[in-house]
C-alpha atoms as a PDB file:
ATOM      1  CA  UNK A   1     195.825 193.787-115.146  1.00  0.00           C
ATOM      2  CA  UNK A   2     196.556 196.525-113.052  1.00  0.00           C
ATOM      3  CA  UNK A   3     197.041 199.307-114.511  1.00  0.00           C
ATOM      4  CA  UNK A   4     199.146 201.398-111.767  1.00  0.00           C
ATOM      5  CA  UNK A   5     202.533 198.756-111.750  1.00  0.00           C
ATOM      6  CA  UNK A   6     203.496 199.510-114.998  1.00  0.00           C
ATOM      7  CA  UNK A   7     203.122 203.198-114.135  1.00  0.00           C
ATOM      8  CA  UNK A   8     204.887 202.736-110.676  1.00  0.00           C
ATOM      9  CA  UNK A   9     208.132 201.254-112.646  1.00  0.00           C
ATOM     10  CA  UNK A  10     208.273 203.958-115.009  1.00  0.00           C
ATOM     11  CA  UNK A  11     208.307 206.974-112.252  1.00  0.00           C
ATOM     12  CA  UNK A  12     210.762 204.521-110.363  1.00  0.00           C
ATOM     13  CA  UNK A  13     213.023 204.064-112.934  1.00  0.00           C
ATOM     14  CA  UNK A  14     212.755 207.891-114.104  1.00  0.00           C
ATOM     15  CA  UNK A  15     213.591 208.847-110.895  1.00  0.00           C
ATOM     16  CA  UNK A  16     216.412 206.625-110.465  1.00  0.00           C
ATOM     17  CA  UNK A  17     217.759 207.893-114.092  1.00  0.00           C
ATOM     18  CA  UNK A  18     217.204 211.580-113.579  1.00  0.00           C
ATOM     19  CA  UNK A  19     219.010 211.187-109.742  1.00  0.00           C
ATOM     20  CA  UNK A  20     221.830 208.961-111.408  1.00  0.00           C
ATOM     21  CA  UNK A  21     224.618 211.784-112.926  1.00  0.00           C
ATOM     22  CA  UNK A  22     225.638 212.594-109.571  1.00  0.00           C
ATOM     23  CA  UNK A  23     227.804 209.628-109.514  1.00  0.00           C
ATOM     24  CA  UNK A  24     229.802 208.111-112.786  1.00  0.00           C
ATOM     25  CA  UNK A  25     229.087 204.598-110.640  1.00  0.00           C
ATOM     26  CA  UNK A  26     225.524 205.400-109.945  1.00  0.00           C
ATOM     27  CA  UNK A  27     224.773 205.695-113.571  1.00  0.00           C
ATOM     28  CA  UNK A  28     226.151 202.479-114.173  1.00  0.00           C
ATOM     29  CA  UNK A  29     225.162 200.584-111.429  1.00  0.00           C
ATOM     30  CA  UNK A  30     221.312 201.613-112.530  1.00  0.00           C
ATOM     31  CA  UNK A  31     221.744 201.043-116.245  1.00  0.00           C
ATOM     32  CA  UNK A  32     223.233 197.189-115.327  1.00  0.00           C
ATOM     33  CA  UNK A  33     220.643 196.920-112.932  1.00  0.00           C
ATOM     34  CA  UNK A  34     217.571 197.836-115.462  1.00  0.00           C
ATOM     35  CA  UNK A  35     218.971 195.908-118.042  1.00  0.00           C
ATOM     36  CA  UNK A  36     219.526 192.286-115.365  1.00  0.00           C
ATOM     37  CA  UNK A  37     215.879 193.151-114.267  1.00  0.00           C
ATOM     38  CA  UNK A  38     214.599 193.877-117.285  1.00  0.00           C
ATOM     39  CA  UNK A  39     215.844 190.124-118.515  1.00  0.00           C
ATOM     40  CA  UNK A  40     214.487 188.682-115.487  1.00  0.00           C
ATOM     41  CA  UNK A  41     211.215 190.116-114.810  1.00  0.00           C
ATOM     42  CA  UNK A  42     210.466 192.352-117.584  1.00  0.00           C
ATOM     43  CA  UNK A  43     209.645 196.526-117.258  1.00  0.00           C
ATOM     44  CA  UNK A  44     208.725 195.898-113.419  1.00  0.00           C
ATOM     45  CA  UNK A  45     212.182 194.291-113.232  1.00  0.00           C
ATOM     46  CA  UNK A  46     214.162 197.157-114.961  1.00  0.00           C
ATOM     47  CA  UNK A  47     212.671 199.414-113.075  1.00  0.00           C
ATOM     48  CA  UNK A  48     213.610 197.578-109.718  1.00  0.00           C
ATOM     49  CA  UNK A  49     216.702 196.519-110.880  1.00  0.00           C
ATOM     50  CA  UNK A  50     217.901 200.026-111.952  1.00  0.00           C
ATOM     51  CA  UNK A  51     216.640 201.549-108.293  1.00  0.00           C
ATOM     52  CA  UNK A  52     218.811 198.566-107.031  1.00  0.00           C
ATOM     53  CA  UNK A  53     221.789 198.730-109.162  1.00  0.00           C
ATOM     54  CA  UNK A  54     222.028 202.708-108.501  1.00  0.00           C
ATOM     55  CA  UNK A  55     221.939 201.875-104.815  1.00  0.00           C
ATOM     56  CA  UNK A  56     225.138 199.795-105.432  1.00  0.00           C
ATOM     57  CA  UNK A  57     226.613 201.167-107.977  1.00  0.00           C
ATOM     58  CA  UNK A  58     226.731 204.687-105.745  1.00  0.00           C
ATOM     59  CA  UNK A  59     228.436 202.676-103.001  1.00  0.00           C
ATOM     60  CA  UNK A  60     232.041 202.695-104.415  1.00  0.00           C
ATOM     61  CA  UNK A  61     233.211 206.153-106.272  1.00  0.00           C
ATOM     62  CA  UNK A  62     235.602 205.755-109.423  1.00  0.00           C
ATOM     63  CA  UNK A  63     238.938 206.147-108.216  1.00  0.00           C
ATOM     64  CA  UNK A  64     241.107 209.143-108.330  1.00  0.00           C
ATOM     65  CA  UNK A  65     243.636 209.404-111.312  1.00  0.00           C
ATOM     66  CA  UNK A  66     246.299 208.649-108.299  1.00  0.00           C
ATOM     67  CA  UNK A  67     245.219 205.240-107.277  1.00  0.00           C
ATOM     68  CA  UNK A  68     245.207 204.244-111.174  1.00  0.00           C
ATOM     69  CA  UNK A  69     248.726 205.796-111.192  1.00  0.00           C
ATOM     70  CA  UNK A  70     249.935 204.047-108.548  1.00  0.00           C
ATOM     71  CA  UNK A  71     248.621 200.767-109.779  1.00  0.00           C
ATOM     72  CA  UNK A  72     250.067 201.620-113.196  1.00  0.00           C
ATOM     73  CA  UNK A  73     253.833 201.796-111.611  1.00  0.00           C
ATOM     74  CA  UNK A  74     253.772 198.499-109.415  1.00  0.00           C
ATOM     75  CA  UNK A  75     255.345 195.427-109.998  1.00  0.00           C
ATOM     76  CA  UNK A  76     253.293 192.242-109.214  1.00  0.00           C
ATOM     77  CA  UNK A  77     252.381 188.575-110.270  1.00  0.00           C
ATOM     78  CA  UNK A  78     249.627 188.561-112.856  1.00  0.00           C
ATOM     79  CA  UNK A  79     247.001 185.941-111.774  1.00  0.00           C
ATOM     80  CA  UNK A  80     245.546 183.526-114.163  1.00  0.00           C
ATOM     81  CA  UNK A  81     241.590 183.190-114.389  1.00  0.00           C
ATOM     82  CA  UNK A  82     239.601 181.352-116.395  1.00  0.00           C
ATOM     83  CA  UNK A  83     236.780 183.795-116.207  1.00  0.00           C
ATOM     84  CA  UNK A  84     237.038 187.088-118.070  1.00  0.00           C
ATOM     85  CA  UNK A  85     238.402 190.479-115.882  1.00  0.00           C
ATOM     86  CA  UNK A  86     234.663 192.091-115.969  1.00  0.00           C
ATOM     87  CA  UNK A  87     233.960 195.605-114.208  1.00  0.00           C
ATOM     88  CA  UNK A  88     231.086 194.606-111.706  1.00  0.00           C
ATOM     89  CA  UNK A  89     232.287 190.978-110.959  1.00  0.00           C
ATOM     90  CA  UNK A  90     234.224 190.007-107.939  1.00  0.00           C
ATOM     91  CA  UNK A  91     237.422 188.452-107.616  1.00  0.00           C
ATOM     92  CA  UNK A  92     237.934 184.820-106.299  1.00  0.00           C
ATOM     93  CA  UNK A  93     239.561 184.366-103.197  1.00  0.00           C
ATOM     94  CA  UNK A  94     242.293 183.135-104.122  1.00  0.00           C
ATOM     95  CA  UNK A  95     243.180 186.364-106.007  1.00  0.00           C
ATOM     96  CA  UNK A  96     245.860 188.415-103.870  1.00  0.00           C
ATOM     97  CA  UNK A  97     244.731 192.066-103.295  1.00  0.00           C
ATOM     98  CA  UNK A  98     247.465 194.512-102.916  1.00  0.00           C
ATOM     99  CA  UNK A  99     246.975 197.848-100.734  1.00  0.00           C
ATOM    100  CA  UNK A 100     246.929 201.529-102.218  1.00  0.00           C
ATOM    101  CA  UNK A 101     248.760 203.633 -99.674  1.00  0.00           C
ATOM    102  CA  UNK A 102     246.609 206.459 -98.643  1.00  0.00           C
ATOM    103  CA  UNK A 103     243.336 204.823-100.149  1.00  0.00           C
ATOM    104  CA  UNK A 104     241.758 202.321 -98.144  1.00  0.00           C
ATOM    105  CA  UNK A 105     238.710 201.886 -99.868  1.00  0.00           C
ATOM    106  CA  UNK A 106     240.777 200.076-102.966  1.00  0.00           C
ATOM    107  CA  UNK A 107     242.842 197.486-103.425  1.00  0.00           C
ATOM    108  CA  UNK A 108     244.584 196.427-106.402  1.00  0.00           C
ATOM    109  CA  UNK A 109     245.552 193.256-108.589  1.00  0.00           C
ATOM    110  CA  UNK A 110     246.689 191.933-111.958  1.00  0.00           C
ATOM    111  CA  UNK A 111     244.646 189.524-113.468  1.00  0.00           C
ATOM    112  CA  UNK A 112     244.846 188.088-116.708  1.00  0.00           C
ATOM    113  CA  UNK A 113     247.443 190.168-117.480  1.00  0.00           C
ATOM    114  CA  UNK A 114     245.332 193.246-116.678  1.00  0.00           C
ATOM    115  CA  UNK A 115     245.583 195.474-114.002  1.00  0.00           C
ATOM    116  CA  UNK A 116     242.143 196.113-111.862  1.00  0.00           C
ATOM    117  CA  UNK A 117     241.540 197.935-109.024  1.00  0.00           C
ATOM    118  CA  UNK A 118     238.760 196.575-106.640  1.00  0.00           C
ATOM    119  CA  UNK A 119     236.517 197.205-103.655  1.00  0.00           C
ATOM    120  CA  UNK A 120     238.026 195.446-100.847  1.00  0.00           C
ATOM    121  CA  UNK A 121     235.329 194.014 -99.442  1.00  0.00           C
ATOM    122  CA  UNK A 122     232.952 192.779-101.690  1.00  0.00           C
ATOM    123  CA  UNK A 123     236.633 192.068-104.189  1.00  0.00           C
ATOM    124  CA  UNK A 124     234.601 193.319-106.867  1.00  0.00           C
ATOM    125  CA  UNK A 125     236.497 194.696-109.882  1.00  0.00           C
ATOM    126  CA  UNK A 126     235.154 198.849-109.969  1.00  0.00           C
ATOM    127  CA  UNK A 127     237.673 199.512-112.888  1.00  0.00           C
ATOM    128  CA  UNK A 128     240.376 197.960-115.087  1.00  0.00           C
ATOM    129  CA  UNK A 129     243.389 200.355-115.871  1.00  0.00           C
ATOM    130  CA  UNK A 130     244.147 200.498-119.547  1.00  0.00           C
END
């Protein structure tokens, strides 16, 4: 076996960790990431899967106390879903996404009775306002 993979995935996945607290998302994108690789393809897959999941995770910054306020104080239709409201997943299209004046990179919906706010265009759910 060769002895230098396992090796590899360690330094890439210490790497990833030790960049990761620049970012609340970049820590979690690389910890979901290790774990889904890990499942899938073992050490070598944590370790590519947290170097991936950092890279998205990073993408999308948690969003300022004003968006969640704003999302807080507005009045729409909750949506119904079977599935469960999940940070990470995205949204079906059928799901309406409302705007948050002044910050284009979210947009907004209740689902399940729960209010989420979500990355336009991927629709995936970055945080669920308690």
């Amino acid at each position: 076996m060769n002895k230098s993979l396992p090796i590899l995935a360690a330094l890439a996945l210490s790497a990833t960790v030790s960049a990761a607290p620049a970012q609340e998302g970049t820590v979690s994108g690389a910890a979901g990431g290790a774990v889904t690789g890990a499942i899938v393809g073992g050490p070598i897959g944590a370790a590519v899967g947290g170097v991936a999941g950092a890279a998205l995770g990073s993408i999308v910054a948690p969003p300022e106390p004003e968006v969640r306020e704003y999302v807080v104080q507005q009045q729409v239709p909750s949506v119904q879903l079977q599935e469960q409201v999940v940070v990470g997943q995205p949204l079906p299209q059928t799901v309406e996404l409302y705007e948050v004046p002044q910050y284009t990179q979210y947009r907004y919906a209740i689902v399940n009775g729960q209010r989420v706010i979500v990355e336009p265009q991927t629709r995936q759910i970055i945080q669920v306002v308690e």
